[in-house]
Each structure stands twice: as C-alpha cells, then as structure tokens.
PDB file of N, CA and C in Angstrom:
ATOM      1  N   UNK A   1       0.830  -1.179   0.000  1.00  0.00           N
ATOM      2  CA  UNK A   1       0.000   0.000   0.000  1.00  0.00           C
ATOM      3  C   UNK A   1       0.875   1.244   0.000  1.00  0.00           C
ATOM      4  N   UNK A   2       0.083   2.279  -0.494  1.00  0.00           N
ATOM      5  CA  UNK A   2       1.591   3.571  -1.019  1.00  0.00           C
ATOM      6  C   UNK A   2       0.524   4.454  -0.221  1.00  0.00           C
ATOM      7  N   UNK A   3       1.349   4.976   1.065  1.00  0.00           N
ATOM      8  CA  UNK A   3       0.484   6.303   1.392  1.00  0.00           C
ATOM      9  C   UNK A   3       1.423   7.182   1.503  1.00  0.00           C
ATOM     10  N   UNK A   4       0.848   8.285   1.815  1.00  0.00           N
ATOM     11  CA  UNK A   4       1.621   9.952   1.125  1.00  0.00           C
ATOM     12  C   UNK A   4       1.848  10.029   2.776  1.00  0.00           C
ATOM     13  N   UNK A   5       3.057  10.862   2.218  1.00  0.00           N
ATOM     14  CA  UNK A   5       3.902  11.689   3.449  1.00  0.00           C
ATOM     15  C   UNK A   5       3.652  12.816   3.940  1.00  0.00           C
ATOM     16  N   UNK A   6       4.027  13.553   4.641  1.00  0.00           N
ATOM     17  CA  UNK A   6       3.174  14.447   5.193  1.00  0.00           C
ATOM     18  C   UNK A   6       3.577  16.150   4.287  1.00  0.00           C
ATOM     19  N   UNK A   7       4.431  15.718   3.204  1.00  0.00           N
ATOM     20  CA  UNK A   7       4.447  16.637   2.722  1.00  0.00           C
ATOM     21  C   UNK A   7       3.875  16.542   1.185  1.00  0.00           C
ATOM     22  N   UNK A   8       3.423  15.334   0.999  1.00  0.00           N
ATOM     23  CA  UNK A   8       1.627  15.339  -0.063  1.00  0.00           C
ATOM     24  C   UNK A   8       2.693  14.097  -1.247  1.00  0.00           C
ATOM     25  N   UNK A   9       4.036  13.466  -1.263  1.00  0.00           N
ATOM     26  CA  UNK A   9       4.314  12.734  -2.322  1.00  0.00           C
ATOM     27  C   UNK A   9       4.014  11.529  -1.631  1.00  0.00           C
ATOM     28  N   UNK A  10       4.138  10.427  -2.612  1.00  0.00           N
ATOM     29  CA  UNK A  10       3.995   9.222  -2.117  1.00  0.00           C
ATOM     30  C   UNK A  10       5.234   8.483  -1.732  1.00  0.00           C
ATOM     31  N   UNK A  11       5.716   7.357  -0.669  1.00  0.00           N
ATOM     32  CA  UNK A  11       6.675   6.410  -0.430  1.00  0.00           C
ATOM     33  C   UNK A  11       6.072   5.286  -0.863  1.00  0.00           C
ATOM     34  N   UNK A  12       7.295   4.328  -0.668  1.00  0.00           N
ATOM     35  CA  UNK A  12       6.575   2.941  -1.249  1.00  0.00           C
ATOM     36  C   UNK A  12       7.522   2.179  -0.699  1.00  0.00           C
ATOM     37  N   UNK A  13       7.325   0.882   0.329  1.00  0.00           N
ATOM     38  CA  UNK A  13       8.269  -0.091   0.864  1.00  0.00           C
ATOM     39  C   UNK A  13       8.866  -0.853  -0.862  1.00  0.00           C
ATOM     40  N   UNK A  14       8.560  -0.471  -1.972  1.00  0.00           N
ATOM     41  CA  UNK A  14       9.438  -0.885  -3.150  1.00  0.00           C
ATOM     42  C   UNK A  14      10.652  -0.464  -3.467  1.00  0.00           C
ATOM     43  N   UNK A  15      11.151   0.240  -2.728  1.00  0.00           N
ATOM     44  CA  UNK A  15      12.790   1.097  -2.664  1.00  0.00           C
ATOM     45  C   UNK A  15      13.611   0.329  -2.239  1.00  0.00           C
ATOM     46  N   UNK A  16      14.878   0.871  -3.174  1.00  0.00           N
ATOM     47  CA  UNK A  16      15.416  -0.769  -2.862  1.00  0.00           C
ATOM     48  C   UNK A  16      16.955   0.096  -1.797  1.00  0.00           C
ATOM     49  N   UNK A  17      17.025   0.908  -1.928  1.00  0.00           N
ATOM     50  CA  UNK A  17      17.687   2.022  -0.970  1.00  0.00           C
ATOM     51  C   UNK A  17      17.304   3.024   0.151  1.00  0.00           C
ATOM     52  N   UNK A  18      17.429   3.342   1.073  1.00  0.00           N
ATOM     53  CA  UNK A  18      17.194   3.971   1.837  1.00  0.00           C
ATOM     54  C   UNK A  18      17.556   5.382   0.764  1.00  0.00           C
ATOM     55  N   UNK A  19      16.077   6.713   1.579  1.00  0.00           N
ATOM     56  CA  UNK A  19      16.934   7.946   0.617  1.00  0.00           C
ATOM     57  C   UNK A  19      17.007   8.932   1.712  1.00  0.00           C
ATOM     58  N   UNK A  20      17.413   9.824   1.018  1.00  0.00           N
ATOM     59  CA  UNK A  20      17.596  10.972   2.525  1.00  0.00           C
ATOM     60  C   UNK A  20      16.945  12.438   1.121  1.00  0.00           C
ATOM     61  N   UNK A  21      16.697  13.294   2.486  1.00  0.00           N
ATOM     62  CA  UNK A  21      15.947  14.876   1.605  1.00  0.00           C
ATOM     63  C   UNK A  21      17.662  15.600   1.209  1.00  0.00           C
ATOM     64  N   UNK A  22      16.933  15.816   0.006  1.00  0.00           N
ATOM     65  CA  UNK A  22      18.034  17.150  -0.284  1.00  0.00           C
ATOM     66  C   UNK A  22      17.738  18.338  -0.802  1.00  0.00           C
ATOM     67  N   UNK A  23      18.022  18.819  -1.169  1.00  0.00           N
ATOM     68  CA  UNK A  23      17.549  20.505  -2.263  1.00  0.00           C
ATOM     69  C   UNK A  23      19.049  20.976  -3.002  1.00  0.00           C
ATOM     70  N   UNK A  24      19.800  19.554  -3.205  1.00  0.00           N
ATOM     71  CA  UNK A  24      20.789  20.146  -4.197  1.00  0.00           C
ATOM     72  C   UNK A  24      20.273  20.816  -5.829  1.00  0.00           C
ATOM     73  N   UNK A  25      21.529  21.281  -6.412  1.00  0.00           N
ATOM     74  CA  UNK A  25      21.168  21.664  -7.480  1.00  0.00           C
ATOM     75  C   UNK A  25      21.622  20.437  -8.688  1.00  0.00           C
ATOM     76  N   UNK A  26      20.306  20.047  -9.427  1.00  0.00           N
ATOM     77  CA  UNK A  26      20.556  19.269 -10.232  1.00  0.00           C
ATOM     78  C   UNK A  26      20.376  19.809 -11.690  1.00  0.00           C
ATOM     79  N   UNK A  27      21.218  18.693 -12.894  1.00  0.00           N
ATOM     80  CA  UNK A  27      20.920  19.055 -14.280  1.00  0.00           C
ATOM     81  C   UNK A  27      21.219  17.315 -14.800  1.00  0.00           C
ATOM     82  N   UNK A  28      19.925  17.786 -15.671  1.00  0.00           N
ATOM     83  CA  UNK A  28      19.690  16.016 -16.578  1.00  0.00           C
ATOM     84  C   UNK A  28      20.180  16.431 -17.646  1.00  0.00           C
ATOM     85  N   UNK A  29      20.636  15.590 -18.582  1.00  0.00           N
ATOM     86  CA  UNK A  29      20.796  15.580 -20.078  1.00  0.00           C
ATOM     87  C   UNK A  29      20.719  14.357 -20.856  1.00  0.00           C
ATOM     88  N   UNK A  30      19.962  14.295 -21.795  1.00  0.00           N
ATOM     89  CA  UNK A  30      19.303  13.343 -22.539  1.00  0.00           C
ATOM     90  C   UNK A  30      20.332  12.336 -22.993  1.00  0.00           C
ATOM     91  N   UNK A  31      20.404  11.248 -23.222  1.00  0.00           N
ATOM     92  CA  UNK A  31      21.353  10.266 -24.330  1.00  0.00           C
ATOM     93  C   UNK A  31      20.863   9.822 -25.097  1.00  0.00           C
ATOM     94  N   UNK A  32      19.169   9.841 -24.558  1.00  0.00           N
ATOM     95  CA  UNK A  32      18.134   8.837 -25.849  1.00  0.00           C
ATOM     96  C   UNK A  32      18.183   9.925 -26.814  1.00  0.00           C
ATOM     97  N   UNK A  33      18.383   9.916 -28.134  1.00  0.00           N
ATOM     98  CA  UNK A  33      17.933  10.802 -28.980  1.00  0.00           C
ATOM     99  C   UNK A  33      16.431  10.531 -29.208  1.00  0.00           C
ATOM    100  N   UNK A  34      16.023   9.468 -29.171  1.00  0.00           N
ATOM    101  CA  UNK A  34      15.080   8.840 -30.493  1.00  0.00           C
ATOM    102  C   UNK A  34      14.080   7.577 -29.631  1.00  0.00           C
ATOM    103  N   UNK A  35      12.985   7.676 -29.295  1.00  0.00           N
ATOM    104  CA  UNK A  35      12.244   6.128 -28.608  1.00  0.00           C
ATOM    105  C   UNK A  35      11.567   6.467 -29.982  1.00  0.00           C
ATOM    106  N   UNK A  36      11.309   5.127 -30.027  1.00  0.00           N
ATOM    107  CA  UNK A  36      10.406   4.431 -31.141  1.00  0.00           C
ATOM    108  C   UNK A  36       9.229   3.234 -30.277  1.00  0.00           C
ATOM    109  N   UNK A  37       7.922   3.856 -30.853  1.00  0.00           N
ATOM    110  CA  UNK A  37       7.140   2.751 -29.806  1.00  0.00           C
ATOM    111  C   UNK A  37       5.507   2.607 -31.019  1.00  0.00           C
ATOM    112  N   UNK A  38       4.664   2.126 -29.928  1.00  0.00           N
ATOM    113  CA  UNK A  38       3.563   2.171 -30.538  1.00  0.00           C
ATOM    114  C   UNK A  38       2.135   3.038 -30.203  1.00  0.00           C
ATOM    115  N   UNK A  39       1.365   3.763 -30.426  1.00  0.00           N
ATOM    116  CA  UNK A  39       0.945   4.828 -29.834  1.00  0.00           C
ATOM    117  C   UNK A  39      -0.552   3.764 -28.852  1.00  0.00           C
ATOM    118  N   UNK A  40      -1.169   4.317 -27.925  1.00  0.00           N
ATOM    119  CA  UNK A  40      -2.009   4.029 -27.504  1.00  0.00           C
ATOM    120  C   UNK A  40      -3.408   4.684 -27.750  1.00  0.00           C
ATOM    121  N   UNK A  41      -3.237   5.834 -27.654  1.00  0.00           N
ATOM    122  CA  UNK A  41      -4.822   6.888 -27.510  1.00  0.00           C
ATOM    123  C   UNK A  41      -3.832   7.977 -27.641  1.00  0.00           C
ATOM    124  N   UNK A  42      -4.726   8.985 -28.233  1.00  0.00           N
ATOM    125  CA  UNK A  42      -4.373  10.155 -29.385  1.00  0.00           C
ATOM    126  C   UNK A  42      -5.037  11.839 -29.032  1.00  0.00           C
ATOM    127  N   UNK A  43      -5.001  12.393 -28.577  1.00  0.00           N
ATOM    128  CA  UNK A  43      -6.158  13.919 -29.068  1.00  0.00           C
ATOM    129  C   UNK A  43      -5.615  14.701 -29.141  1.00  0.00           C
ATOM    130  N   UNK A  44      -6.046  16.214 -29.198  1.00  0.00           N
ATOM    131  CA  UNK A  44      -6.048  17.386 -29.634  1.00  0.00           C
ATOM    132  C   UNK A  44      -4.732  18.114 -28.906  1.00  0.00           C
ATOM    133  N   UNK A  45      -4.703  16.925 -27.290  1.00  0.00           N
ATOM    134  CA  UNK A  45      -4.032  17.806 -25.955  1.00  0.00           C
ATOM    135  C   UNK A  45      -2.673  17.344 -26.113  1.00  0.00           C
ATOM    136  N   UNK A  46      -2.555  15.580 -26.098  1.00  0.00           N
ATOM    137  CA  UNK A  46      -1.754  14.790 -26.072  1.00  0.00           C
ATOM    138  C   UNK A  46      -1.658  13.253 -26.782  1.00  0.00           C
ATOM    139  N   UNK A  47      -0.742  12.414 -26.683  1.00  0.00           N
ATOM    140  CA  UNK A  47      -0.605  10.790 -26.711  1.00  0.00           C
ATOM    141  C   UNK A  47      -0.101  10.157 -25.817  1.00  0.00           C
ATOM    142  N   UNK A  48      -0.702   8.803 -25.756  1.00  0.00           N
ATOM    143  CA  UNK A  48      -0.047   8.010 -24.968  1.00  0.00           C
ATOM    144  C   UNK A  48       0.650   7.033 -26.151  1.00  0.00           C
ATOM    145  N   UNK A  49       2.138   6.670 -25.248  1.00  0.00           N
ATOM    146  CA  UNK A  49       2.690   5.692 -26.343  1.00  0.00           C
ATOM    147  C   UNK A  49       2.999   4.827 -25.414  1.00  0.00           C
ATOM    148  N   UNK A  50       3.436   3.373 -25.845  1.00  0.00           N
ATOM    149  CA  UNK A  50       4.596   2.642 -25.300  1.00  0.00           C
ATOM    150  C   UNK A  50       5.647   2.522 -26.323  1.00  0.00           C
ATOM    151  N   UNK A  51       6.689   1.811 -25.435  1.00  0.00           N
ATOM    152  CA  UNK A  51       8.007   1.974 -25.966  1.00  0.00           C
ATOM    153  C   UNK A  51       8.919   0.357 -25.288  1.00  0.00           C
ATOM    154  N   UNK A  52       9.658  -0.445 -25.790  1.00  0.00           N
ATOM    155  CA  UNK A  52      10.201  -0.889 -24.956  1.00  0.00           C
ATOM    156  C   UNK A  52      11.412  -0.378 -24.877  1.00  0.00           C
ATOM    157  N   UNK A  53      12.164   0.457 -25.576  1.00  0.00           N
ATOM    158  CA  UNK A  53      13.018   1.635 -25.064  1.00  0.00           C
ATOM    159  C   UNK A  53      13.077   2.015 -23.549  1.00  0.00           C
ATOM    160  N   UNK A  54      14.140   2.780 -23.773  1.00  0.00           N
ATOM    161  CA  UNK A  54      14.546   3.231 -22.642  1.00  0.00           C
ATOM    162  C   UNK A  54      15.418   4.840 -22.581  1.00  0.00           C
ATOM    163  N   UNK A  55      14.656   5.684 -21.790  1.00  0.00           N
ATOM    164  CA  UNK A  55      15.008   7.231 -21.888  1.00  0.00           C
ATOM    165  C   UNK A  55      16.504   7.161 -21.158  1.00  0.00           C
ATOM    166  N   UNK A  56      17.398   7.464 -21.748  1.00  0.00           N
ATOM    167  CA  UNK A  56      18.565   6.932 -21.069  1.00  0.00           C
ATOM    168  C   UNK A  56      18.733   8.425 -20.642  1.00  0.00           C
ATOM    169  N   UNK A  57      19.832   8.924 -19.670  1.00  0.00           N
ATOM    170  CA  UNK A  57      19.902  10.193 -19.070  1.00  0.00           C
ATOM    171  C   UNK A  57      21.241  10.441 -18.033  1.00  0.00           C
ATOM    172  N   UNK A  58      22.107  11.362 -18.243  1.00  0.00           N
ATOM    173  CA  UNK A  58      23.014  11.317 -17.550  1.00  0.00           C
ATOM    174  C   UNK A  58      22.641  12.783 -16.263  1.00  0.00           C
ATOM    175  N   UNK A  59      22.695  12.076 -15.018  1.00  0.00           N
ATOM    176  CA  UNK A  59      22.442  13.087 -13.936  1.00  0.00           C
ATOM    177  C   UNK A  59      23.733  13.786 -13.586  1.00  0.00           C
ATOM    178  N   UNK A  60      23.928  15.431 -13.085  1.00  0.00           N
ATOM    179  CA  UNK A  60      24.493  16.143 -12.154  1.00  0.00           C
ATOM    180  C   UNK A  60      24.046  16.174 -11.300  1.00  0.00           C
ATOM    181  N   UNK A  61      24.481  15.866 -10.139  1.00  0.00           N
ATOM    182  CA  UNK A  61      24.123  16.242  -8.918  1.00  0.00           C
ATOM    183  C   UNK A  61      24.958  17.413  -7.821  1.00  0.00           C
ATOM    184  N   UNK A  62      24.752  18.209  -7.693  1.00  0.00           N
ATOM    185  CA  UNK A  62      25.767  19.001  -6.463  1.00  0.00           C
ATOM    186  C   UNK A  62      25.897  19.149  -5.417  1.00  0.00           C
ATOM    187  N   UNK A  63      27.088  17.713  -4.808  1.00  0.00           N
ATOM    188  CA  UNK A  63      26.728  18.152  -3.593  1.00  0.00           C
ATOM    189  C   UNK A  63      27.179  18.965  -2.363  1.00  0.00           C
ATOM    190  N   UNK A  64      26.616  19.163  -1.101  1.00  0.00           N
ATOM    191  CA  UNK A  64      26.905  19.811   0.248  1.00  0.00           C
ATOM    192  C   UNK A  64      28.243  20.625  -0.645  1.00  0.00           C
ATOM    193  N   UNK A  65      29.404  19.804  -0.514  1.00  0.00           N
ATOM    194  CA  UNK A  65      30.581  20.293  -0.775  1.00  0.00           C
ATOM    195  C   UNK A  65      31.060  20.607  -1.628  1.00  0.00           C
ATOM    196  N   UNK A  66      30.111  21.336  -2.467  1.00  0.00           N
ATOM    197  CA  UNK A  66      30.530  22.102  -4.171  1.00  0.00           C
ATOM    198  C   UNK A  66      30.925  20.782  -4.860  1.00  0.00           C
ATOM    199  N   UNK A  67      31.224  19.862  -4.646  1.00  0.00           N
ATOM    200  CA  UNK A  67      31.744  18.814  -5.990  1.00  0.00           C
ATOM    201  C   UNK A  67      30.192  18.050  -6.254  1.00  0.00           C
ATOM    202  N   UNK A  68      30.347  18.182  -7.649  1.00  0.00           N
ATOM    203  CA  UNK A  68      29.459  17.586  -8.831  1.00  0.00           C
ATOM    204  C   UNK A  68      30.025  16.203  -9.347  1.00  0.00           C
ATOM    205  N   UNK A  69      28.821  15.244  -8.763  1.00  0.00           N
ATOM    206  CA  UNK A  69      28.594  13.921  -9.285  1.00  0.00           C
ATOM    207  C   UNK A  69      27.703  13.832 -10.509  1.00  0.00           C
ATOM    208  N   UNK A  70      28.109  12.800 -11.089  1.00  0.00           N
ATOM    209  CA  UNK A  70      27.394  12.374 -12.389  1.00  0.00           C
ATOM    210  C   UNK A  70      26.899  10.969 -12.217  1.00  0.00           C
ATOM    211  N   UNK A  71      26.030  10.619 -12.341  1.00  0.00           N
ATOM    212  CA  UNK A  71      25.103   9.302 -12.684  1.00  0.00           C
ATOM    213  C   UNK A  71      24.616   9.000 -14.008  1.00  0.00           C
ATOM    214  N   UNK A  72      24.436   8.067 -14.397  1.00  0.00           N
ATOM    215  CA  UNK A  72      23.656   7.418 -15.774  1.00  0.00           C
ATOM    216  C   UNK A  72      22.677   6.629 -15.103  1.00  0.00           C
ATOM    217  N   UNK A  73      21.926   6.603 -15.644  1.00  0.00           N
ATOM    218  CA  UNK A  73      20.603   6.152 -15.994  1.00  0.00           C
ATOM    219  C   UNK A  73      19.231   6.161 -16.495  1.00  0.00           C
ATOM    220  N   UNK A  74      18.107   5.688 -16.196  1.00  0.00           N
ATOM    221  CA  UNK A  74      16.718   6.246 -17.161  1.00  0.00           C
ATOM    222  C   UNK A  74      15.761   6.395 -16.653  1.00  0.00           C
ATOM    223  N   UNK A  75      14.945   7.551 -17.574  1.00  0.00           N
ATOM    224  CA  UNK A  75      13.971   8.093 -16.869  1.00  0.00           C
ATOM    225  C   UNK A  75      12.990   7.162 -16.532  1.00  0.00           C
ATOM    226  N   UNK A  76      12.065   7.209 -15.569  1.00  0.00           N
ATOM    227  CA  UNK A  76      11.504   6.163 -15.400  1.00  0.00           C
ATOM    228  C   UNK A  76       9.940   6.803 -14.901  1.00  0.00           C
ATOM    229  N   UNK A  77       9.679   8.039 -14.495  1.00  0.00           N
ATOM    230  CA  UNK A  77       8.454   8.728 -14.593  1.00  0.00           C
ATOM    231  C   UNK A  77       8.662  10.055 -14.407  1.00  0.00           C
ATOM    232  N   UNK A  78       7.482  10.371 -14.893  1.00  0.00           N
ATOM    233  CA  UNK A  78       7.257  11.736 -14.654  1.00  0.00           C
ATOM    234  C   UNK A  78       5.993  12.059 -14.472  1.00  0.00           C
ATOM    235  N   UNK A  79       5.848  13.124 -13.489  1.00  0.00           N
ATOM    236  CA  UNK A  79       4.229  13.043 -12.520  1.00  0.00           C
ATOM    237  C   UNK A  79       3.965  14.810 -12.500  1.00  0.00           C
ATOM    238  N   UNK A  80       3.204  15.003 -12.973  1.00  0.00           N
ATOM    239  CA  UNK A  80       2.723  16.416 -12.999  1.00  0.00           C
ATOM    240  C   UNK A  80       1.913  16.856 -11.181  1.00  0.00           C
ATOM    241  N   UNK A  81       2.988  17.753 -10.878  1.00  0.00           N
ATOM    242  CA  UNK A  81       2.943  18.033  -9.621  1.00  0.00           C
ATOM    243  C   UNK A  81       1.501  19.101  -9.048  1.00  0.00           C
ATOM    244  N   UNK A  82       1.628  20.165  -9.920  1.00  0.00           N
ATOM    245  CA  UNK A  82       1.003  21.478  -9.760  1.00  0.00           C
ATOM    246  C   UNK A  82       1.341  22.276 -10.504  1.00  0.00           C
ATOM    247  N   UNK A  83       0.103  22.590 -11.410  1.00  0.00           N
ATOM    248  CA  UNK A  83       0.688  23.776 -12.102  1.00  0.00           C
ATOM    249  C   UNK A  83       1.147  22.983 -13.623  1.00  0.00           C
ATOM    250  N   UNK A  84       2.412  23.716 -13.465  1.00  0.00           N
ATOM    251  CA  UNK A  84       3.360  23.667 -14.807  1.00  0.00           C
ATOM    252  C   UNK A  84       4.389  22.751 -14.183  1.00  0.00           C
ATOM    253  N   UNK A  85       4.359  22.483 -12.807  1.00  0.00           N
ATOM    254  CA  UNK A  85       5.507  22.139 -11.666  1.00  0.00           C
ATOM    255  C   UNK A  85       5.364  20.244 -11.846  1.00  0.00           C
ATOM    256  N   UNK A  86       6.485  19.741 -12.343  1.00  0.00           N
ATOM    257  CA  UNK A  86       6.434  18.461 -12.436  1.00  0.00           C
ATOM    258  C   UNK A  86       7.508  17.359 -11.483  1.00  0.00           C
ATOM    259  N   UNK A  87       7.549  16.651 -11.277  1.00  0.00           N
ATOM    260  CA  UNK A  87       8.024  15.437 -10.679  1.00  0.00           C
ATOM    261  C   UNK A  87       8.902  14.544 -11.171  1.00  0.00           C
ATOM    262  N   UNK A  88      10.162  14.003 -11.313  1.00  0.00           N
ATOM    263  CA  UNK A  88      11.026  13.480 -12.566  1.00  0.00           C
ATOM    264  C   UNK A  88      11.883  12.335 -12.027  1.00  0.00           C
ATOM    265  N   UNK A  89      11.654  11.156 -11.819  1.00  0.00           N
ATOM    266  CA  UNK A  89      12.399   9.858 -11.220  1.00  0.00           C
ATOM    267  C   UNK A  89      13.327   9.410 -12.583  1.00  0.00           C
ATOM    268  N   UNK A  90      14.708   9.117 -11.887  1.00  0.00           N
ATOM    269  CA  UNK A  90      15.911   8.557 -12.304  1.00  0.00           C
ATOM    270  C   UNK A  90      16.020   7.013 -11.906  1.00  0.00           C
ATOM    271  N   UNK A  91      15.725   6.020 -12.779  1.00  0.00           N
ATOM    272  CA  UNK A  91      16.589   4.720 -11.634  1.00  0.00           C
ATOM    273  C   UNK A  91      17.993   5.338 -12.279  1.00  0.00           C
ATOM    274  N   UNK A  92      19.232   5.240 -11.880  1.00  0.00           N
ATOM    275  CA  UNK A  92      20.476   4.828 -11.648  1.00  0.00           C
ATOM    276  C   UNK A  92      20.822   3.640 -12.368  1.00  0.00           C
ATOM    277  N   UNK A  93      21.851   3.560 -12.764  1.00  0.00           N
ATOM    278  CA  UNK A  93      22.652   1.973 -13.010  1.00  0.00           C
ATOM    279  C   UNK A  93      22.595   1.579 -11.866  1.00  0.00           C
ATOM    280  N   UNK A  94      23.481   0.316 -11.758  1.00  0.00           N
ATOM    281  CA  UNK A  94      23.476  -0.420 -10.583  1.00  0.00           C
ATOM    282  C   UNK A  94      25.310  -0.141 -10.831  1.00  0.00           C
ATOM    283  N   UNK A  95      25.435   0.375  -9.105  1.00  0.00           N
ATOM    284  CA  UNK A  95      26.855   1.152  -9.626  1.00  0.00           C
ATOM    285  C   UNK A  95      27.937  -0.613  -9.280  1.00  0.00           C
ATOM    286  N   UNK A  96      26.929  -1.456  -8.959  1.00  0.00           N
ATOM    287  CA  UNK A  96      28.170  -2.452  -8.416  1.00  0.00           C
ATOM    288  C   UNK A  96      29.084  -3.311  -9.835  1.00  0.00           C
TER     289      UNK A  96
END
C-alpha cells in the first residue's frame, strides 16, 4: 500500500535504498535521442505511447561540498505536480 507523506508525495516499501531529503542543485541531459514505440490513444491535448526503449539520461548532482557527481541512468516517470511544476524519477545503473 503507497500512502503519502506528510508533505503530499507518495513512499513505497518498493525502494530498494534507503533515501535521505536534499535541495541540491541538479541538471539532466538526454542520451536517448530517439524512442520508437507504438501509440495508444491520441487527441487534440496529447498521446499516450509505449516503448520498450529506454530514456537513457546522464544526472548532475551538487553536492553539500561544491563537488558535482554524475550518474547514468533512465527516466523512469514523470508526474505532474502542480501547475506547470512536475516530478522526474531517475533509476540509476546499478553502480556495483
């Protein structure tokens, strides 16, 4: 069962890491040029597609101590928060 935290997102005992809060400054940049999929439903606003692709994405992260980490991995959702204000999950490689 997924219930929301007290600051309105959801947790989920499906994490396979413990996380901690931050408010660093981050920057994504794309690697997928190109998904190729099949569309689902269509209109005026938007589409839904699938894909068995994968949005590949290299993360900056900055942390506490001015040094900037980099991660790879893919996008894996995106959740329209409020507004124009959206929500953007990374899995990671598996760094082992």
């Amino acid at each position: 069962m997924i219930t929301p935290d007290p600051k309105g997102t959801h947790t989920s005992d499906r994490r396979r890491a413990p996380r901690r809060e931050t408010k660093s400054p981050v920057s994504v940049q794309l690697t997928t040029t190109q998904l190729d999929g099949i569309s689902d439903n269509l209109s005026k606003t938007g589409i839904l597609f699938f894909t068995d692709g994968d949005l590949r994405v290299t993360v900056s992260v900055q942390g506490e101590d001015g040094e900037t980490k980099q991660y790879t991995g893919q996008l894996v959702r995106c959740e329209r928060i409020q507004g124009g204000r959206r929500g953007w999950a990374v899995e990671f490689e598996d760094p082992s």
